[in-house]
Protein backbone atom coordinates (compact mmCIF):
# COMPACT_ATOMS: atom_id res chain seq x y z
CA UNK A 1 247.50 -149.59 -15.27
CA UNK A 2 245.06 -146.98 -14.27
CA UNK A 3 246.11 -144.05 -11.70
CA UNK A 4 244.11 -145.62 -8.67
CA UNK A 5 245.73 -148.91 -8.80
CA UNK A 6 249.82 -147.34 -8.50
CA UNK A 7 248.09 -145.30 -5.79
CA UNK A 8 247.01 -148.21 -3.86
CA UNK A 9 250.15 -149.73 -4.82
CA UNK A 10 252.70 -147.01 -3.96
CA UNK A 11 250.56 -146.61 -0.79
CA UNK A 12 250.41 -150.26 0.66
CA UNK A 13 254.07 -150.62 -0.09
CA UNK A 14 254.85 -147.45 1.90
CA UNK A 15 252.50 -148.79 4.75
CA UNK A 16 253.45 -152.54 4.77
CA UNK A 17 257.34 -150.66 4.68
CA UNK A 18 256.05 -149.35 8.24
CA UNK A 19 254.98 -151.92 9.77
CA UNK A 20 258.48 -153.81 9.07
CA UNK A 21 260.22 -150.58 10.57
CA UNK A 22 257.38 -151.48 13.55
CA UNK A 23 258.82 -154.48 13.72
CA UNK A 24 255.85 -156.37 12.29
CA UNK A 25 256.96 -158.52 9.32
CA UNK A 26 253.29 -158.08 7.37
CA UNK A 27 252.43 -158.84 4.03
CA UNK A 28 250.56 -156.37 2.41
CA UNK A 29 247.51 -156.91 -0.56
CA UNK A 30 246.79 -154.93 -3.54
CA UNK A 31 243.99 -155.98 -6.52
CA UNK A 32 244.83 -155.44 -9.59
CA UNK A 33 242.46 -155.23 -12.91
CA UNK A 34 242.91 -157.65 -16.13
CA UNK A 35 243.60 -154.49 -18.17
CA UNK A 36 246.82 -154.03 -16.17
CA UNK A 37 247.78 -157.72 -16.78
CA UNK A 38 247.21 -157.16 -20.36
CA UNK A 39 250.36 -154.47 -20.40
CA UNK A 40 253.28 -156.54 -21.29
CA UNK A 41 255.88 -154.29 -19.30
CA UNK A 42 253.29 -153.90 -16.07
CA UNK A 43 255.90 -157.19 -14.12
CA UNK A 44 258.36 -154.42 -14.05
CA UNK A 45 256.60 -151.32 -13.72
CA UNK A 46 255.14 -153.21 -10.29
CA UNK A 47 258.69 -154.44 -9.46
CA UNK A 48 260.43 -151.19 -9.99
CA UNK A 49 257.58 -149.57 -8.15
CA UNK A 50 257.94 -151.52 -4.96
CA UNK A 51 261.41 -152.11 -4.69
CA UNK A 52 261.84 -147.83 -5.31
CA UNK A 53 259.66 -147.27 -1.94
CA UNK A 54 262.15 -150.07 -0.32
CA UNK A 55 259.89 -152.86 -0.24
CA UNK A 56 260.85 -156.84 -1.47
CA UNK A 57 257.98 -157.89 -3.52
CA UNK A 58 257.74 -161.03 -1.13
CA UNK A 59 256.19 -158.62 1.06
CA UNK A 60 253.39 -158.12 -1.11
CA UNK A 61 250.64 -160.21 -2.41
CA UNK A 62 248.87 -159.12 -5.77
CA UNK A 63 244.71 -159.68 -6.06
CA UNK A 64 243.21 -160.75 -9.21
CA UNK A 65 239.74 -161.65 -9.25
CA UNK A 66 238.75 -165.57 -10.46
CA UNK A 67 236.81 -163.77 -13.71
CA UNK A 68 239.98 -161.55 -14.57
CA UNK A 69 242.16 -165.26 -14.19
CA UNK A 70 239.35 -166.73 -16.42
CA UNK A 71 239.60 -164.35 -19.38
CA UNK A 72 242.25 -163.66 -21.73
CA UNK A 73 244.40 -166.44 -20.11
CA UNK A 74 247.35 -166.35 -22.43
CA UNK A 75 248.45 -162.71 -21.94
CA UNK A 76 247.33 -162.67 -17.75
CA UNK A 77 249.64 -166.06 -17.26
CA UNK A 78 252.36 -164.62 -18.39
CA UNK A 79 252.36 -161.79 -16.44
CA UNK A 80 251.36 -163.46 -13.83
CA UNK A 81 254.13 -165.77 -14.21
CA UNK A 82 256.67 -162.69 -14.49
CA UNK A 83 254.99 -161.69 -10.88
CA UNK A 84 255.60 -164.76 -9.21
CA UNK A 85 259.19 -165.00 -10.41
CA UNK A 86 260.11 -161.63 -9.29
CA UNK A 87 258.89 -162.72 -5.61
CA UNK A 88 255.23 -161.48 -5.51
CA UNK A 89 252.42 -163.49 -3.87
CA UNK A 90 249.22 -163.77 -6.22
CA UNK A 91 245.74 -163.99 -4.90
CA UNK A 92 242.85 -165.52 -6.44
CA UNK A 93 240.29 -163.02 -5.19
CA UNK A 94 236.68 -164.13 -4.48
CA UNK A 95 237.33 -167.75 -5.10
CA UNK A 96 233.66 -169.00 -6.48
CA UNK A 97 232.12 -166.38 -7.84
CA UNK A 98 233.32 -166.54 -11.20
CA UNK A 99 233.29 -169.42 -13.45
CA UNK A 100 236.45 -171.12 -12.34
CA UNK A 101 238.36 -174.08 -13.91
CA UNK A 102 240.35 -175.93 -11.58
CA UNK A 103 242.71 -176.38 -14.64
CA UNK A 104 243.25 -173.31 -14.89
CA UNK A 105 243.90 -173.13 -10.55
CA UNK A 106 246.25 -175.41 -10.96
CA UNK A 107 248.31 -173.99 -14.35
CA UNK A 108 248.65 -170.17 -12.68
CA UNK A 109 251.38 -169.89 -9.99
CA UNK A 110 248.79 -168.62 -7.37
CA UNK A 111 249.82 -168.65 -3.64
CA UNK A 112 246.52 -167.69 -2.02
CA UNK A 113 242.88 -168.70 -2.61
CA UNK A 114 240.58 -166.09 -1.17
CA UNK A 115 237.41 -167.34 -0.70
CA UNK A 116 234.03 -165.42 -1.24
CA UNK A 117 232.53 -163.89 1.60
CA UNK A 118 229.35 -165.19 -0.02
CA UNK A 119 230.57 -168.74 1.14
CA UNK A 120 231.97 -167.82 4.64
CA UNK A 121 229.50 -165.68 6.15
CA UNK A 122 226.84 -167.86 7.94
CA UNK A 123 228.27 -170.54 6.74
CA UNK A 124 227.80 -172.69 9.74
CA UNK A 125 224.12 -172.47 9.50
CA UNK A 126 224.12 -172.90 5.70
CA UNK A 127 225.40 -176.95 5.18
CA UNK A 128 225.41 -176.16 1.28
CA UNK A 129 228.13 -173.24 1.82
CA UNK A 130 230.00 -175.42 4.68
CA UNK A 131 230.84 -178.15 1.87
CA UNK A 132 231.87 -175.14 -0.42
CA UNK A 133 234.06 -174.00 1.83
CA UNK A 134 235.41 -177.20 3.13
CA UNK A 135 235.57 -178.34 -0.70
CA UNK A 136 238.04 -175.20 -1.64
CA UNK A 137 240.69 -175.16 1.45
CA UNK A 138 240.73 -178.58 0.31
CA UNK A 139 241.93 -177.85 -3.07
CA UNK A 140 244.25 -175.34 -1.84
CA UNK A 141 246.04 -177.40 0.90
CA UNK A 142 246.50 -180.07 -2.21
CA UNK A 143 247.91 -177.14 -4.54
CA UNK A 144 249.89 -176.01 -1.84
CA UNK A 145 248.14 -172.41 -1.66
CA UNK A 146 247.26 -170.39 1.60
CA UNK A 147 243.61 -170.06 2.17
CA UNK A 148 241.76 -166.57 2.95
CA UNK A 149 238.26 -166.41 4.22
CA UNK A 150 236.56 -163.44 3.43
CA UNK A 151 233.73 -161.87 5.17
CA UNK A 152 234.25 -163.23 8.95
CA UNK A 153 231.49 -161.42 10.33
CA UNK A 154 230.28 -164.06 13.73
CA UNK A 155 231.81 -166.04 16.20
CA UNK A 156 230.68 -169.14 14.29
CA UNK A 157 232.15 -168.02 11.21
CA UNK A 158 235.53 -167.81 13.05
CA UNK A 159 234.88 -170.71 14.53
CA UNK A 160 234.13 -172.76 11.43
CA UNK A 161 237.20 -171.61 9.44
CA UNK A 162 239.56 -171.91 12.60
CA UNK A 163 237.97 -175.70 12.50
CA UNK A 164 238.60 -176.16 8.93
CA UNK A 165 242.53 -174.93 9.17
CA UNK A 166 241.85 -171.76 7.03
CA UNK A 167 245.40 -169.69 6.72
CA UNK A 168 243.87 -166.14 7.19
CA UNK A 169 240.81 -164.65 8.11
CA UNK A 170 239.36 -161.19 6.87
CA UNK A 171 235.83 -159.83 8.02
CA UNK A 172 234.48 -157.33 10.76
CA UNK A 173 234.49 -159.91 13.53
CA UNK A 174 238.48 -159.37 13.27
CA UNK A 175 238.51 -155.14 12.63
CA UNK A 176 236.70 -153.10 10.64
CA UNK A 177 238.68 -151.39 7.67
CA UNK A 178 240.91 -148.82 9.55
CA UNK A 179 243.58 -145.97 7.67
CA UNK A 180 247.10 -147.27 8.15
CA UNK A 181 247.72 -145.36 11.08
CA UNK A 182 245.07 -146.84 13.19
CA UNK A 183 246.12 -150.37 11.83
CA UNK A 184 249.61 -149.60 13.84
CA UNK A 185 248.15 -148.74 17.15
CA UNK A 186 245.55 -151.78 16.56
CA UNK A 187 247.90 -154.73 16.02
CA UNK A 188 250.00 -154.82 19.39
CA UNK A 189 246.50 -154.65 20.71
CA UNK A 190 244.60 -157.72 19.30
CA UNK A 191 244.56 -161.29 20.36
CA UNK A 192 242.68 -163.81 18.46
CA UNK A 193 239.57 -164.98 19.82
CA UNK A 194 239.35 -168.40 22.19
């Protein structure tokens, strides 16, 4: 796994860590690259990693892109698998980009679809993207996965995806990316929107 990745790891551990001691029980995200899926030990070296900085991996949910999911299956699902055993949450990251096979949804033990901001933004003036969107929290619900809509950017955005049932919603209309420290005085500050 390459250096930046067990930064961002040991980092949102040690964050997400915080916000527990806050008292907010948050779930934090990290992406990881196919090359680090590829290393047969990289289960544990996550596990060991976590649980050192005094985090349970069910406190943390793992990113891998639909493309990464889509290549070299044999050698990702397993490690994948070894994730989800040990207690992590697993992402598919920018549902719809990539050439997806619901199959292949369906075979790794996902527990989040993350939809592409290229489907949520403006989607309720774009009918096309609407169905796309619709079409995929669909599939989720079925598979039993929470649903993430990235790129919130309007009211109508928020809107539409509050209207569909979306899980979680990620875009500037919420916050704009903030250090961890700002994150801590933000969240006892924010109320969803009407």
């Amino acid at each position: 796994m390459d250096e930046l990745t067990w930064v961002m790891l040991e980092k949102s551990a040690s964050a997400c860590v915080a916000w527990h001691r806050q008292g907010w029980p948050l779930t934090a995200s990290v992406n990881l690259l196919l090359a680090a899926l590829e290393d047969p030990t990289c289960a544990d070296r996550i596990t060991q990693a976590v649980e050192k900085l005094g985090l349970a991996p069910r406190h943390m949910t793992l990113e891998i892109t639909e493309s990464a999911a889509m290549t070299n299956v044999a050698p990702c699902l397993e490690a994948l698998a070894r994730l989800r055993m040990k207690g992590f949450g697993l992402s598919i990251d920018d549902y719809g980009t990539g050439n997806s096979s619901v199959q292949q949804l369906g075979r790794i033990p996902f527990t989040e679809l993350k939809i592409d901001q290229s489907f949520v933004t403006d989607s309720a003036a774009h009918p096309q993207h609407r169905i796309i969107l619709e079409s995929s929290m669909d599939i989720a619900r079925k598979l039993g996965l929470k649903t993430v809509a990235e790129g919130v950017e309007t009211r109508g955005d928020w809107n539409l995806i509050k209207e569909l049932g979306c899980s979680i919603a990620q875009g500037y209309f919420i916050a704009k990316p903030m250090s961890a420290t700002e994150f801590l005085e933000w969240v006892p500050e924010w109320t969803p929107p009407d």
